[in-house]
PDB file of N, CA and C in Angstrom:
ATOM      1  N   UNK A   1      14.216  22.654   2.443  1.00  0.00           N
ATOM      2  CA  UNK A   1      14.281  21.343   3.018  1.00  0.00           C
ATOM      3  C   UNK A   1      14.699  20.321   1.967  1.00  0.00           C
ATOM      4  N   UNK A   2      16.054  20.314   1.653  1.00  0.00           N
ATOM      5  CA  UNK A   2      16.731  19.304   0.229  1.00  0.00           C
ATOM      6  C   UNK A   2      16.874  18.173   1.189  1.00  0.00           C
ATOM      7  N   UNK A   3      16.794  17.664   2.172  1.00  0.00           N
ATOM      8  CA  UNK A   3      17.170  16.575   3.055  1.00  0.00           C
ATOM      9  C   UNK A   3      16.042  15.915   2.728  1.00  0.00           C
ATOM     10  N   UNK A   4      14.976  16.327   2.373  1.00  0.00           N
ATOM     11  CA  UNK A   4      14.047  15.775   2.484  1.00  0.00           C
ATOM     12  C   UNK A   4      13.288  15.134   1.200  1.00  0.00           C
ATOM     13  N   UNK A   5      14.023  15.416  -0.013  1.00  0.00           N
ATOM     14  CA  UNK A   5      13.489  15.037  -1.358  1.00  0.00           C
ATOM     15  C   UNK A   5      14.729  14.346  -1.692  1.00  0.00           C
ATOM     16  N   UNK A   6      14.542  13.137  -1.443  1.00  0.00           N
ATOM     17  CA  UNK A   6      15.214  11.987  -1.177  1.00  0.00           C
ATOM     18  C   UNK A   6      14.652  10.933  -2.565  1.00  0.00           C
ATOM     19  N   UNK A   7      15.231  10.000  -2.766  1.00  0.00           N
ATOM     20  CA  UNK A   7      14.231   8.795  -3.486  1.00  0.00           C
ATOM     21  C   UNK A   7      13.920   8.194  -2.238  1.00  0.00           C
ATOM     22  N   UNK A   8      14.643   7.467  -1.428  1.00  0.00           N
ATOM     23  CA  UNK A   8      14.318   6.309  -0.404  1.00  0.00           C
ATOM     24  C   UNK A   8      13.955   7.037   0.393  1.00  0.00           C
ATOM     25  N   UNK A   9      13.683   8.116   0.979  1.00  0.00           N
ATOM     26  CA  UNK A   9      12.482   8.595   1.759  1.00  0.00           C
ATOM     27  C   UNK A   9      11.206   8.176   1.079  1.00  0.00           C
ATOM     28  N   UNK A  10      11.093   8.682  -0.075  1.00  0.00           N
ATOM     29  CA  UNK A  10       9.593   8.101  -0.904  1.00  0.00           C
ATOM     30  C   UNK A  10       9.267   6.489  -0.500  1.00  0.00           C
ATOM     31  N   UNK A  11      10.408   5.927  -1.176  1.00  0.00           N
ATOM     32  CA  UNK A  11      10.635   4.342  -1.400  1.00  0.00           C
ATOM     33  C   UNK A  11       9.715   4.083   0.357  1.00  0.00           C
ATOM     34  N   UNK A  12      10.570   4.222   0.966  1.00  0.00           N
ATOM     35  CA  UNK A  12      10.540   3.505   2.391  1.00  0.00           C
ATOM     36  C   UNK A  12       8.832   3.986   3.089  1.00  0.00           C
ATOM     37  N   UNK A  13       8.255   5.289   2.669  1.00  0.00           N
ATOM     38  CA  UNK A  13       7.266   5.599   3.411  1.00  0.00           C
ATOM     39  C   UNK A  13       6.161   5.180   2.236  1.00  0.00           C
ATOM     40  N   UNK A  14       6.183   4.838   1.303  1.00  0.00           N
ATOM     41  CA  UNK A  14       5.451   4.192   0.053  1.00  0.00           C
ATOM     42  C   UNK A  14       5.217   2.896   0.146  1.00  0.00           C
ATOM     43  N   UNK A  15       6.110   1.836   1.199  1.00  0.00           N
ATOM     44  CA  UNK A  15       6.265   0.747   1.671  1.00  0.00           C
ATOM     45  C   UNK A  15       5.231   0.383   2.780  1.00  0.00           C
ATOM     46  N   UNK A  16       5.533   1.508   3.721  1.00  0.00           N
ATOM     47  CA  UNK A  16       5.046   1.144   4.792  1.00  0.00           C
ATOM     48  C   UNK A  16       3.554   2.062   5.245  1.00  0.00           C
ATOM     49  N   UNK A  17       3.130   2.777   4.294  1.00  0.00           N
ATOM     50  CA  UNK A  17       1.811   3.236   4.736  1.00  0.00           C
ATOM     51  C   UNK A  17       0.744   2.858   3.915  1.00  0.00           C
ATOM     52  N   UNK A  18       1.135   2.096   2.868  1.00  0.00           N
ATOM     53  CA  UNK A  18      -0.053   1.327   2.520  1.00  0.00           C
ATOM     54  C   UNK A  18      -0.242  -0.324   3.222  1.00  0.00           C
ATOM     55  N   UNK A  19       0.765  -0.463   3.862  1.00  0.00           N
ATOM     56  CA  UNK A  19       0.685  -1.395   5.009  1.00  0.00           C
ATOM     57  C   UNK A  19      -0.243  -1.581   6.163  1.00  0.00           C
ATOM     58  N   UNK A  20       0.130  -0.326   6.463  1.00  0.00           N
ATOM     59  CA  UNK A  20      -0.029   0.115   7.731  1.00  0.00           C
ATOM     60  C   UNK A  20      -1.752   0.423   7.610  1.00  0.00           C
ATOM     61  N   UNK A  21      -2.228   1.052   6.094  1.00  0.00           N
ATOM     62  CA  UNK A  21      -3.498   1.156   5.920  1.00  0.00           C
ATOM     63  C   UNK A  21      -4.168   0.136   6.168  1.00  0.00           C
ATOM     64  N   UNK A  22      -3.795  -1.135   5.497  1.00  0.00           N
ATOM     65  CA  UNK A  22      -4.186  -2.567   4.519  1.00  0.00           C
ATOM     66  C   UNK A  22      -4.389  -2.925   6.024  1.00  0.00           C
ATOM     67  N   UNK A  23      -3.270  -3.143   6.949  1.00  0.00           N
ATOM     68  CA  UNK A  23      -3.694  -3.674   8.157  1.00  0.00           C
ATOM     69  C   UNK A  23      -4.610  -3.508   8.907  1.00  0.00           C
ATOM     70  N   UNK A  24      -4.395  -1.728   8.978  1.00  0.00           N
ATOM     71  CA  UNK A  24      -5.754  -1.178  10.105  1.00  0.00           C
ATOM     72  C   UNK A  24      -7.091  -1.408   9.503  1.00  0.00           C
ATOM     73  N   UNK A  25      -7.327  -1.341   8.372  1.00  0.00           N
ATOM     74  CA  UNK A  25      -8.385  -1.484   7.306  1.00  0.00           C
ATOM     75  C   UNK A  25      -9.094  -2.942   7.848  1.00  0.00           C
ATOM     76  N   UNK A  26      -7.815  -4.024   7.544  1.00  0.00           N
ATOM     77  CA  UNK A  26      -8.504  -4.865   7.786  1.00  0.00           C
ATOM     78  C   UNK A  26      -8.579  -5.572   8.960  1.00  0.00           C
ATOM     79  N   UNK A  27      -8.181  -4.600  10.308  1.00  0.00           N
ATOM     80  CA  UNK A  27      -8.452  -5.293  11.058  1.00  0.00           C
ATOM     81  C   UNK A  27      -9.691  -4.961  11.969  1.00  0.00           C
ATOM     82  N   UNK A  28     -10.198  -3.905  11.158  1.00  0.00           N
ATOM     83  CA  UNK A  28     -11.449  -2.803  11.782  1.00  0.00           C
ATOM     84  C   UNK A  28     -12.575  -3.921  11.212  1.00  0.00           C
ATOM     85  N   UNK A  29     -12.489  -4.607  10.104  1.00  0.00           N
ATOM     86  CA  UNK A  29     -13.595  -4.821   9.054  1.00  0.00           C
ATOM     87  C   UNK A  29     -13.469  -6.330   9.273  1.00  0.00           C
ATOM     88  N   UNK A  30     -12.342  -7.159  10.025  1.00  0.00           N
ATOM     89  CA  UNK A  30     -12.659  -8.356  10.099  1.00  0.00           C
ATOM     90  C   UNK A  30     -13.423  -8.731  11.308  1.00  0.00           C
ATOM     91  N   UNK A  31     -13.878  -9.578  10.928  1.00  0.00           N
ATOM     92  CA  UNK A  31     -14.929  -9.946  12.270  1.00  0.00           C
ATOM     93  C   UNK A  31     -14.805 -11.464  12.626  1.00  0.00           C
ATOM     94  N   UNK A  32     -13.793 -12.306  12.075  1.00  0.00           N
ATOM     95  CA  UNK A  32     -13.944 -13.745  12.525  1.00  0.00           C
ATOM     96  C   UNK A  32     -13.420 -14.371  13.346  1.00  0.00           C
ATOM     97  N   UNK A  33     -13.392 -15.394  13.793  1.00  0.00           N
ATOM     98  CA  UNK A  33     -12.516 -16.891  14.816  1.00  0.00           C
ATOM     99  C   UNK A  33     -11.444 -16.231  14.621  1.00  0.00           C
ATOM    100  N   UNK A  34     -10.756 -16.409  13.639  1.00  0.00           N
ATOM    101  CA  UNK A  34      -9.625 -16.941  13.605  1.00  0.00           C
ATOM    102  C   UNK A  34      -8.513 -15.709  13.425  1.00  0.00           C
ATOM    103  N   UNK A  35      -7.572 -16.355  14.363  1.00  0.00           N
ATOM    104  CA  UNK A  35      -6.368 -14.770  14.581  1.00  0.00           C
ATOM    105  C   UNK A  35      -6.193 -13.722  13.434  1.00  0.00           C
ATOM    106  N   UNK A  36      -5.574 -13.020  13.876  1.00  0.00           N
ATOM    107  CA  UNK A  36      -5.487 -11.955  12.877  1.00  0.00           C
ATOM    108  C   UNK A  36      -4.692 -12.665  11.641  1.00  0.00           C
ATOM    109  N   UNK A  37      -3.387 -12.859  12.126  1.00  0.00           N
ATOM    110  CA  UNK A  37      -2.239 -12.831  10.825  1.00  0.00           C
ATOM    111  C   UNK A  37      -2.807 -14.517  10.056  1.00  0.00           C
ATOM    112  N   UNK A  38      -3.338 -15.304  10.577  1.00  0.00           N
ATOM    113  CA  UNK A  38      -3.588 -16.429  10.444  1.00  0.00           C
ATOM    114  C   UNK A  38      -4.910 -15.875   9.056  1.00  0.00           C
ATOM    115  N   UNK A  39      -6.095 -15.044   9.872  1.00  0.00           N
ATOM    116  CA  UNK A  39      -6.727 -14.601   8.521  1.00  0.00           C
ATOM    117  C   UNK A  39      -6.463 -14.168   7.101  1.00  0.00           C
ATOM    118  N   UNK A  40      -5.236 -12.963   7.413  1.00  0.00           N
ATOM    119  CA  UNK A  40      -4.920 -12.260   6.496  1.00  0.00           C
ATOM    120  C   UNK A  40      -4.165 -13.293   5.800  1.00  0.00           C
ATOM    121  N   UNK A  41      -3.199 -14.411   5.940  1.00  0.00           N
ATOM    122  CA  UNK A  41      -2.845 -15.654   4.933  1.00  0.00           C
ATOM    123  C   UNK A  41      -3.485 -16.631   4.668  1.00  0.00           C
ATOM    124  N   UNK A  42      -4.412 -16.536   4.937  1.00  0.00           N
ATOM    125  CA  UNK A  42      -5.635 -17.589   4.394  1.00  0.00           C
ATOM    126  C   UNK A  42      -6.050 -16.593   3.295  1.00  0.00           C
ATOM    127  N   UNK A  43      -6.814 -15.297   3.852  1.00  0.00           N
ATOM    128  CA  UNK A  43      -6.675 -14.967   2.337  1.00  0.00           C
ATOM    129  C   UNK A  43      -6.032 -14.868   1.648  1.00  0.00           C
ATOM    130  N   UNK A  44      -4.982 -14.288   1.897  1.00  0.00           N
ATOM    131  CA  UNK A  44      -3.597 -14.377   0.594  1.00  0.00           C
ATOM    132  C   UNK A  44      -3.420 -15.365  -0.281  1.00  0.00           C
ATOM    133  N   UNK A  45      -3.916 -16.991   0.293  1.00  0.00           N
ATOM    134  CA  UNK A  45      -3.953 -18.425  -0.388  1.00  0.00           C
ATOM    135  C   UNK A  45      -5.080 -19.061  -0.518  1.00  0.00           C
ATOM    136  N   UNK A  46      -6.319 -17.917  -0.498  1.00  0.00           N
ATOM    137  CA  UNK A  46      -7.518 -18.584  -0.678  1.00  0.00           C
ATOM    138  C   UNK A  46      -7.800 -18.569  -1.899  1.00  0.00           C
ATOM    139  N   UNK A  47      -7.106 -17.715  -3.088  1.00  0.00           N
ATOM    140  CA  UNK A  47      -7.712 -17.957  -4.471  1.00  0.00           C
ATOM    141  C   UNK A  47      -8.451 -17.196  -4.710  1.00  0.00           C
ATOM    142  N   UNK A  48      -9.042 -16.095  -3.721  1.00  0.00           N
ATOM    143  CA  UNK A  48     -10.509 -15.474  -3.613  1.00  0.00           C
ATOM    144  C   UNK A  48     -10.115 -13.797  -4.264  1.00  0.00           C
ATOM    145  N   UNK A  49     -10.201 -13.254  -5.059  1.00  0.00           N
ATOM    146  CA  UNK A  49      -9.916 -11.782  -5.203  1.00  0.00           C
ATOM    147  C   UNK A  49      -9.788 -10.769  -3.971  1.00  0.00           C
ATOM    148  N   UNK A  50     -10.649 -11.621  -2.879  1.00  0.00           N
ATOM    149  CA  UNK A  50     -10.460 -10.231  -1.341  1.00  0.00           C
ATOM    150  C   UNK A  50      -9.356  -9.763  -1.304  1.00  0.00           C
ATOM    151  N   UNK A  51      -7.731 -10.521  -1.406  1.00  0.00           N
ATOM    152  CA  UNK A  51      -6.613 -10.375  -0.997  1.00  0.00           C
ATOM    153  C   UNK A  51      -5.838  -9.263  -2.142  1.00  0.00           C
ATOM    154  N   UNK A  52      -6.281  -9.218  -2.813  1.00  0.00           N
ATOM    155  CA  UNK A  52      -6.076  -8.360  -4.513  1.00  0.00           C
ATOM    156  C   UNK A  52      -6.832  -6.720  -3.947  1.00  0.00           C
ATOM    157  N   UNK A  53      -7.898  -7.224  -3.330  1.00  0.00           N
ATOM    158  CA  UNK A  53      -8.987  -5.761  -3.608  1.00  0.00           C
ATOM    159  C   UNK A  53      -8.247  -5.378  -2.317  1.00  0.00           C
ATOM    160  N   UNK A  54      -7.801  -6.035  -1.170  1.00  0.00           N
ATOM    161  CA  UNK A  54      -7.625  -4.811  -0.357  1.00  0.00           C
ATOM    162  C   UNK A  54      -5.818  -4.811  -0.455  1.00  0.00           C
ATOM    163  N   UNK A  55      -5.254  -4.995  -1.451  1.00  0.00           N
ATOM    164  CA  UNK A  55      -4.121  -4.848  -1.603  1.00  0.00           C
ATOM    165  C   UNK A  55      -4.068  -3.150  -2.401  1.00  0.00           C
ATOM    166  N   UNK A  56      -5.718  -2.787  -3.567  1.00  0.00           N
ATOM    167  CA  UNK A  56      -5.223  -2.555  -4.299  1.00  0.00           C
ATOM    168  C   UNK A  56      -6.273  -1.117  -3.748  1.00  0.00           C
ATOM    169  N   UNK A  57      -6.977  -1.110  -2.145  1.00  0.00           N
ATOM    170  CA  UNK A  57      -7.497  -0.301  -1.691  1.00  0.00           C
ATOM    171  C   UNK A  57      -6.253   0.630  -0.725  1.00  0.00           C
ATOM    172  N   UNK A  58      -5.328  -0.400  -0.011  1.00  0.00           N
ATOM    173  CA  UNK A  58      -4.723   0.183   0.553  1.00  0.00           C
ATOM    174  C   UNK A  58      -3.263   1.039  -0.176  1.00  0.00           C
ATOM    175  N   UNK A  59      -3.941   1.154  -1.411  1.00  0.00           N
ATOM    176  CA  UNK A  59      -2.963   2.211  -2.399  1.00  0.00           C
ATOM    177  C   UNK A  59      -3.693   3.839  -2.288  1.00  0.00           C
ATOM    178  N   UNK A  60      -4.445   3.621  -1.736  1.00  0.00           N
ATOM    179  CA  UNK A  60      -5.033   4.975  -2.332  1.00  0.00           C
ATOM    180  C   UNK A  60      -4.209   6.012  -0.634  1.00  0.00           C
ATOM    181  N   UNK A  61      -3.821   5.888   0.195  1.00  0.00           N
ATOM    182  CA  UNK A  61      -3.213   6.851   0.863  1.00  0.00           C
ATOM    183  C   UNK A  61      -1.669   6.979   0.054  1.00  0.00           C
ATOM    184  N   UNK A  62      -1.162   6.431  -0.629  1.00  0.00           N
ATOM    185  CA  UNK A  62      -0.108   6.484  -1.685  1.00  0.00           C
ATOM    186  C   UNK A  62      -0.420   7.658  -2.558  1.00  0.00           C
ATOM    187  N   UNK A  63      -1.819   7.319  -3.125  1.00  0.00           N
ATOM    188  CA  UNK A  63      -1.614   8.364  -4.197  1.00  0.00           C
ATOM    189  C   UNK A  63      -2.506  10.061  -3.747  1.00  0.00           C
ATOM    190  N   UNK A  64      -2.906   9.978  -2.286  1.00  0.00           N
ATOM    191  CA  UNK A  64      -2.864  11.066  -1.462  1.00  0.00           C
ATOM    192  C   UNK A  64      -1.100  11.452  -1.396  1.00  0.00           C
ATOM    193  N   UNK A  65      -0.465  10.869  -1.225  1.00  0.00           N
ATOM    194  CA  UNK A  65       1.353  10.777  -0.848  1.00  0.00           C
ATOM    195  C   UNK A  65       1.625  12.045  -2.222  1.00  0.00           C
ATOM    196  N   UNK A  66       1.603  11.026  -3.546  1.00  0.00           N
ATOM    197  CA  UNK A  66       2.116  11.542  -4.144  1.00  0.00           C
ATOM    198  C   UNK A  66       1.847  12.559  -4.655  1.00  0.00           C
ATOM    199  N   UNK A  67       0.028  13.098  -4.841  1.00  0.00           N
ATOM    200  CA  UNK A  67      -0.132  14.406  -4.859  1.00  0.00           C
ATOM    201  C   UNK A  67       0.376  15.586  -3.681  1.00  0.00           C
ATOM    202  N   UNK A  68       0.252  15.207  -2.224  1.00  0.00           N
ATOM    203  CA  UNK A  68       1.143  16.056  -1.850  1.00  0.00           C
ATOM    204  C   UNK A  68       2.363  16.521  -1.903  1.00  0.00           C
ATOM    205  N   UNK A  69       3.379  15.370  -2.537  1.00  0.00           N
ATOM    206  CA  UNK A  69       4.693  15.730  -2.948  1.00  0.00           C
ATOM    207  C   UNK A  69       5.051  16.380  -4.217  1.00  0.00           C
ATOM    208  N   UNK A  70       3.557  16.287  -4.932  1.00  0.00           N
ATOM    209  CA  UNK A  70       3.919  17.501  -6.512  1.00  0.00           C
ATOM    210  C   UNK A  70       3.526  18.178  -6.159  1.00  0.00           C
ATOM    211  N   UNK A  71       2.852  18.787  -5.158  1.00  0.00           N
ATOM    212  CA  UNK A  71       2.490  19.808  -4.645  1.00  0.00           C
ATOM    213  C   UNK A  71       3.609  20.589  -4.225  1.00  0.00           C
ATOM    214  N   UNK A  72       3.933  19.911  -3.492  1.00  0.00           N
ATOM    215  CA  UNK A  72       4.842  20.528  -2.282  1.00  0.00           C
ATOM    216  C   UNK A  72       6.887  20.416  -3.391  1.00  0.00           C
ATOM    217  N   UNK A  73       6.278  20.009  -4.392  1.00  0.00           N
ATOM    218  CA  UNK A  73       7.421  20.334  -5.187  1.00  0.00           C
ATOM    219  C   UNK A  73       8.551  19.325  -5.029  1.00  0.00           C
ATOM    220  N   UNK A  74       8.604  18.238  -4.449  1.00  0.00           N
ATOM    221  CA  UNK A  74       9.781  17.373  -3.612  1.00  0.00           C
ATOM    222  C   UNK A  74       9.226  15.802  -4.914  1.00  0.00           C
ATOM    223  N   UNK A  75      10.199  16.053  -6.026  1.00  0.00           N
ATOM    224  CA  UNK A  75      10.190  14.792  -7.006  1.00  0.00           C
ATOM    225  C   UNK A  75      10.418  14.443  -6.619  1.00  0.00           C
ATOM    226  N   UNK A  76      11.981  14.153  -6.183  1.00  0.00           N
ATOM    227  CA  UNK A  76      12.489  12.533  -6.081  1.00  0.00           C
ATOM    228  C   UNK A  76      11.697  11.808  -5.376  1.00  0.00           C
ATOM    229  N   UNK A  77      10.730  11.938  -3.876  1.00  0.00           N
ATOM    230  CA  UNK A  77      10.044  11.377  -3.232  1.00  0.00           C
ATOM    231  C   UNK A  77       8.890  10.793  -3.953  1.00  0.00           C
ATOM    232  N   UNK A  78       8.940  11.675  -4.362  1.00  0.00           N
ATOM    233  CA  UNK A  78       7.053  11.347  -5.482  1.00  0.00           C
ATOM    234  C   UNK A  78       7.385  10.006  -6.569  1.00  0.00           C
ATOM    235  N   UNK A  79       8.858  10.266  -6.913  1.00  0.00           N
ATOM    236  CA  UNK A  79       9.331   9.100  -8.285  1.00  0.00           C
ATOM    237  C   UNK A  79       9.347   7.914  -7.307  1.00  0.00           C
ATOM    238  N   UNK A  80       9.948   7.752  -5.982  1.00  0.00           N
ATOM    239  CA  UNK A  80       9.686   6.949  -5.347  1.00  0.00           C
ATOM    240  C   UNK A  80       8.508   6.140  -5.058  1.00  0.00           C
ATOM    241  N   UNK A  81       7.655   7.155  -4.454  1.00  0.00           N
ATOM    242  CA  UNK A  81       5.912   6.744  -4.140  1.00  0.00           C
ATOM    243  C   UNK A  81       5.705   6.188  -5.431  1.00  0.00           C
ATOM    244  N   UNK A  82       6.137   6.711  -6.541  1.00  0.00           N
ATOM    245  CA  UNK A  82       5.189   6.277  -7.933  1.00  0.00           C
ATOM    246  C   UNK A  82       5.598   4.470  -7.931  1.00  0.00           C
ATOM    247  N   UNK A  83       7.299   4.383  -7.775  1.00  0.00           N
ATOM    248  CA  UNK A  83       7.552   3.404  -8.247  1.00  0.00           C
ATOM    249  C   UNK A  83       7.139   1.963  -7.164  1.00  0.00           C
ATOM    250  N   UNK A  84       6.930   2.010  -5.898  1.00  0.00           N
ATOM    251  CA  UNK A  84       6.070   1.581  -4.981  1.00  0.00           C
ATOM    252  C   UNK A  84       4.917   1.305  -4.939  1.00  0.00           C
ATOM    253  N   UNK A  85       3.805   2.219  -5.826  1.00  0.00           N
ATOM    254  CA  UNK A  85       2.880   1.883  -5.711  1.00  0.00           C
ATOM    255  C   UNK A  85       2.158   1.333  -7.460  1.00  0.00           C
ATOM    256  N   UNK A  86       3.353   1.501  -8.156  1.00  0.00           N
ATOM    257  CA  UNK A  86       3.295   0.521  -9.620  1.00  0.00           C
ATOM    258  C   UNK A  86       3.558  -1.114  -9.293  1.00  0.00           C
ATOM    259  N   UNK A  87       3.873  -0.748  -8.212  1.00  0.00           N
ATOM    260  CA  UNK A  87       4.239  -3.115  -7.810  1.00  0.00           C
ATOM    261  C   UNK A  87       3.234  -2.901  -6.906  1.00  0.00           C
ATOM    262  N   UNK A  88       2.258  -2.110  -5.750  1.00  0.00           N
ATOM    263  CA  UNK A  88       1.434  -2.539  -5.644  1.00  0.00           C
ATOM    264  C   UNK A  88       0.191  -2.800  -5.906  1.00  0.00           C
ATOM    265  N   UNK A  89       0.027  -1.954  -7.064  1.00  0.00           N
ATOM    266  CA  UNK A  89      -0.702  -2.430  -8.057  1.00  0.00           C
ATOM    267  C   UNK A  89      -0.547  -3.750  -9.077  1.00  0.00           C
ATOM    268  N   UNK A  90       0.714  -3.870  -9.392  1.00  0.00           N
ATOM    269  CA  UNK A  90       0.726  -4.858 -10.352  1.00  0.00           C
ATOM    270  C   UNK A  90       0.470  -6.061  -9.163  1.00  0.00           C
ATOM    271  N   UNK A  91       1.294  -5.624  -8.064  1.00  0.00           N
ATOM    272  CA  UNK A  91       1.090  -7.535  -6.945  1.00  0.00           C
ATOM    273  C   UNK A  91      -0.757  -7.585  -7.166  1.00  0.00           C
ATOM    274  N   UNK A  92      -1.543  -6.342  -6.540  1.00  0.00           N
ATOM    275  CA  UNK A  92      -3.114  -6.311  -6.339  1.00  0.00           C
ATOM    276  C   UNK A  92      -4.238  -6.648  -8.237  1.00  0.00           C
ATOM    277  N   UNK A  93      -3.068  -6.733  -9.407  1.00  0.00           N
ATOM    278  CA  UNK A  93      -3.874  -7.249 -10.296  1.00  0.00           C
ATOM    279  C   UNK A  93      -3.691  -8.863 -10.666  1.00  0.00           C
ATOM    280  N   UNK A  94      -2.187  -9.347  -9.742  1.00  0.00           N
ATOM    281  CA  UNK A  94      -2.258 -10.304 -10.004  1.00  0.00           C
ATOM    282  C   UNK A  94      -2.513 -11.251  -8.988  1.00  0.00           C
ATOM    283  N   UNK A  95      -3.189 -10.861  -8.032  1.00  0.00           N
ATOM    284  CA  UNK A  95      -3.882 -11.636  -6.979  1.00  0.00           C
ATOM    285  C   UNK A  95      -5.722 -11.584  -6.974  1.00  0.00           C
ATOM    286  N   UNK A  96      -5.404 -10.464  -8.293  1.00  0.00           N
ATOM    287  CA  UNK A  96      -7.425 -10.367  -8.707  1.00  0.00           C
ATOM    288  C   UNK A  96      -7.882 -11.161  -9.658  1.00  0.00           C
ATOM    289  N   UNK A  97      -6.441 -11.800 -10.709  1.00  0.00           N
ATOM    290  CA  UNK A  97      -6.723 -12.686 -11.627  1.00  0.00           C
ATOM    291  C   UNK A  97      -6.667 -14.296 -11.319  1.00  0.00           C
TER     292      UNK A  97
END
């Protein structure tokens, strides 16, 4: 399966499933008034580290990602995941400082 050890296969699913975590995550765990997307940018501009910690929680199905792809032997995907989830880490340390 060479179709499949791609870089931008990595890139693109390294994008969107720590998203997709961050969202469901936080939309299980919020409990307030105020709309969803309206919450999640209040925190983003509240100053408060929350927006950092669950930036830097919804990495960890990433690095489930990338151990299955050294597993499963498919680099280029994995160099992808890596390089995806090095900016979301760096965005999640600089929204903790």
């Amino acid at each position: 399966m060479q179709w499949i050890n791609k870089l931008w296969i990595g890139l693109v699913i390294a994008v969107i499933l720590p998203a997709l975590f961050g969202l469901v995550f936080f939309h299980t765990a919020y409990k307030g008034e105020l709309p969803f997307w309206e919450a999640v940018s209040m925190t983003a501009k509240s100053g408060l580290p929350l927006f950092g910690k669950l930036l830097l929680l919804s990495t960890f199905p990433n690095l489930g990602l990338i151990f299955l792809c050294y597993k499963a032997e498919y680099w280029n995907v994995c160099r992808g995941v890596i390089v995806v989830t090095a900016l979301y880490f760096a965005s999640s340390f600089f929204y903790l400082t």
